[in-house]
C-alpha atoms as a PDB file:
ATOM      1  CA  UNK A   1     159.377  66.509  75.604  1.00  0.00           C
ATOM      2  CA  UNK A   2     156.695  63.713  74.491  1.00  0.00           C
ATOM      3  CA  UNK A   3     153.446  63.742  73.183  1.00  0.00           C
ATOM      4  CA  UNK A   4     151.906  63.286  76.757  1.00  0.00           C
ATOM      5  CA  UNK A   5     154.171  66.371  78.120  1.00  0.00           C
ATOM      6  CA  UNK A   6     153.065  68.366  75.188  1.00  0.00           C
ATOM      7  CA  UNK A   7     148.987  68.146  75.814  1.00  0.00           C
ATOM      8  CA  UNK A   8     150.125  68.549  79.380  1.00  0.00           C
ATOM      9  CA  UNK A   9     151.859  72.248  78.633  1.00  0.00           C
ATOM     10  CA  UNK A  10     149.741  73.287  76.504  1.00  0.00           C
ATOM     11  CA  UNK A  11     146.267  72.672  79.085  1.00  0.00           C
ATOM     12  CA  UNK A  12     148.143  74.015  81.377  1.00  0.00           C
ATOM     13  CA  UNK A  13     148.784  77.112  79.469  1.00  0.00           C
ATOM     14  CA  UNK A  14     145.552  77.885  77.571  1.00  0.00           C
ATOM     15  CA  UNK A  15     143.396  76.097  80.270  1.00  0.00           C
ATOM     16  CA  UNK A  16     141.765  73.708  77.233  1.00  0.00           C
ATOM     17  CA  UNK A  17     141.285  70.501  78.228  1.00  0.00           C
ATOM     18  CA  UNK A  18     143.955  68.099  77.600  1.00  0.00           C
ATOM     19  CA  UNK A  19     141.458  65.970  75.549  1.00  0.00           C
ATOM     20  CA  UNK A  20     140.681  69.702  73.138  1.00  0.00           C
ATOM     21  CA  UNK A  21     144.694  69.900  73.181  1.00  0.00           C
ATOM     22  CA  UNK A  22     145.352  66.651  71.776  1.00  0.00           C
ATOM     23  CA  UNK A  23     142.584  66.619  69.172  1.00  0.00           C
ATOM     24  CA  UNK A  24     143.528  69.659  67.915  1.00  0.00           C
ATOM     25  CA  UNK A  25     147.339  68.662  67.699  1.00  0.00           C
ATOM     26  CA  UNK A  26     145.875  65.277  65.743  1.00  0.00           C
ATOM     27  CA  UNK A  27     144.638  67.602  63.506  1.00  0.00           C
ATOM     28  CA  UNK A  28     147.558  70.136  62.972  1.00  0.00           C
ATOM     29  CA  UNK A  29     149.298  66.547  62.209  1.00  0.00           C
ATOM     30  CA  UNK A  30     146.563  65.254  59.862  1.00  0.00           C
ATOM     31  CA  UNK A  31     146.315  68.631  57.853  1.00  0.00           C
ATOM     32  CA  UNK A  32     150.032  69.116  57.344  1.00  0.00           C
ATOM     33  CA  UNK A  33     150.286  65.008  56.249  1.00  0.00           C
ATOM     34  CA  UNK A  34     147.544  65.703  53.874  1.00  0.00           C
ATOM     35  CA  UNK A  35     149.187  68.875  52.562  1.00  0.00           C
ATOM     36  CA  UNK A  36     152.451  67.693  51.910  1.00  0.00           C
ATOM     37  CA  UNK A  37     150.944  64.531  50.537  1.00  0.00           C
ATOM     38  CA  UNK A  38     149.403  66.953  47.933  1.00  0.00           C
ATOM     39  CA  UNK A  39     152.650  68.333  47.316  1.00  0.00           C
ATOM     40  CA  UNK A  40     152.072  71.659  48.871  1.00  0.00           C
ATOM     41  CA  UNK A  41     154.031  73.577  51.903  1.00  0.00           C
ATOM     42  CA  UNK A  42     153.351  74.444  55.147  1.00  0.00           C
ATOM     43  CA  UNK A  43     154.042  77.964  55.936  1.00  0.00           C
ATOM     44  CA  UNK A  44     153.570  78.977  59.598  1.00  0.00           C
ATOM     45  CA  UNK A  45     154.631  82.711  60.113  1.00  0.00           C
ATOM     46  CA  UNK A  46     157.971  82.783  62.193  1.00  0.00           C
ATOM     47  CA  UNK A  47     158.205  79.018  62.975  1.00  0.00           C
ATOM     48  CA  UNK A  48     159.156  77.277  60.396  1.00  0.00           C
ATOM     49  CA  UNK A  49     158.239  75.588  56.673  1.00  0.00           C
ATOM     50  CA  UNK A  50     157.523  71.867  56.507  1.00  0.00           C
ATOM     51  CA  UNK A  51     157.689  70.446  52.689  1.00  0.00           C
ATOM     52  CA  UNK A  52     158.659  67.344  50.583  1.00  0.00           C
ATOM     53  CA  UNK A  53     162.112  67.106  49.027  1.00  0.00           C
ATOM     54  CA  UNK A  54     162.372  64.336  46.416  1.00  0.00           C
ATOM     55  CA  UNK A  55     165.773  62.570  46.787  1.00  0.00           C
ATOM     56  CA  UNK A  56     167.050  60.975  44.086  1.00  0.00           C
ATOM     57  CA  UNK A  57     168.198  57.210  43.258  1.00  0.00           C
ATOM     58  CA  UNK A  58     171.984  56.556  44.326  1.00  0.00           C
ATOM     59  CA  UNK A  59     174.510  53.625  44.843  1.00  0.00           C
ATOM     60  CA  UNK A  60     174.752  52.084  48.414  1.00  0.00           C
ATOM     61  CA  UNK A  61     176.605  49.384  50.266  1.00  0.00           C
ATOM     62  CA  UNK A  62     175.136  46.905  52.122  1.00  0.00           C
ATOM     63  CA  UNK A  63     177.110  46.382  55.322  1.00  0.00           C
ATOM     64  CA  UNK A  64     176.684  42.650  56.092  1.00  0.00           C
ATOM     65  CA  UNK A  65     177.848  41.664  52.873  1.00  0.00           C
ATOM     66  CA  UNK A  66     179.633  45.233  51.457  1.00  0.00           C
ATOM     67  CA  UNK A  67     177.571  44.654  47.950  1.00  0.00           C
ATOM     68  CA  UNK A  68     176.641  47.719  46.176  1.00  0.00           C
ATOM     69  CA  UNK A  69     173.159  48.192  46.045  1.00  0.00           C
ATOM     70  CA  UNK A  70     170.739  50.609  44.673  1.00  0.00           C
ATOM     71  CA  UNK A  71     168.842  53.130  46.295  1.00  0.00           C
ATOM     72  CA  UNK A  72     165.744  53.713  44.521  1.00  0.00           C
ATOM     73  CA  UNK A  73     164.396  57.918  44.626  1.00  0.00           C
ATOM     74  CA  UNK A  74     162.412  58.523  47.656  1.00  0.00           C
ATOM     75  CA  UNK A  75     160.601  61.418  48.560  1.00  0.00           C
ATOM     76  CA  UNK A  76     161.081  62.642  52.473  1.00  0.00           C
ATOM     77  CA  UNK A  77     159.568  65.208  54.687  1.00  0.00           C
ATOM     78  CA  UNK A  78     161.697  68.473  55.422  1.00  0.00           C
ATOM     79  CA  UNK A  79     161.685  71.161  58.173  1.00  0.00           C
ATOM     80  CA  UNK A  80     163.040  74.753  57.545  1.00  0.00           C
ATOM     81  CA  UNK A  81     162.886  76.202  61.276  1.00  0.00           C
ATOM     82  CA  UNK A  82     162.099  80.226  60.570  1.00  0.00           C
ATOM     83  CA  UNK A  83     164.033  82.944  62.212  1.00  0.00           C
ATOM     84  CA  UNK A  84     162.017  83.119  65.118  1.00  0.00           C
ATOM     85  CA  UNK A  85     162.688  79.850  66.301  1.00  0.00           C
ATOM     86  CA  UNK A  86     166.215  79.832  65.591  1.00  0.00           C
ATOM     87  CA  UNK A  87     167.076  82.868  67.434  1.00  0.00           C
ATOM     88  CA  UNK A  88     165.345  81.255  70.301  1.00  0.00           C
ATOM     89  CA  UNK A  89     167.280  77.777  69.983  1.00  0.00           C
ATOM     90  CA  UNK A  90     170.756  79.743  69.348  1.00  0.00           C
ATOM     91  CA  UNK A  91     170.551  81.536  72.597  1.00  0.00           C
ATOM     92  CA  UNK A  92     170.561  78.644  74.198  1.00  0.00           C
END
């Protein structure tokens, strides 16, 4: 499912318009960005965590040439699905 098929679900479900829907998941995107930007979690109830995970500097290989190479420490965004929406997705 897109972006486009998301707004669409979601109108047809709540009966918002599918401009409200997709300014309102703008802003779910914007406010967890700037959260986790600020270094702080996202905590939604039975869905899942988003938060920053630093990882750290480390050797790699470059595969045109097989050089080693460093990897400088890079922090990346992380989802932890919550128990909710894994029982759903394992009974699949």
């Amino acid at each position: 499912m897109n972006k486009s098929q998301l707004i669409d679900s979601l109108s047809e479900e709540t009966l918002f318009t599918k401009k409200d829907v997709a300014r309102l998941l703008d802003s779910l995107a914007r406010t967890v960005q700037r959260a986790l930007k600020g270094g702080d979690k996202v905590q939604w109830a039975s869905f899942g965590t988003w938060s920053v995970s630093r990882r750290p500097a480390r050797k790699g290989i470059n595969p045109a040439t097989k050089q080693l190479i460093d990897l400088p420490a890079v922090n990346v965004p992380r989802f932890k699905p919550g128990k909710a929406l894994r029982d759903v997705v394992r009974s699949i």
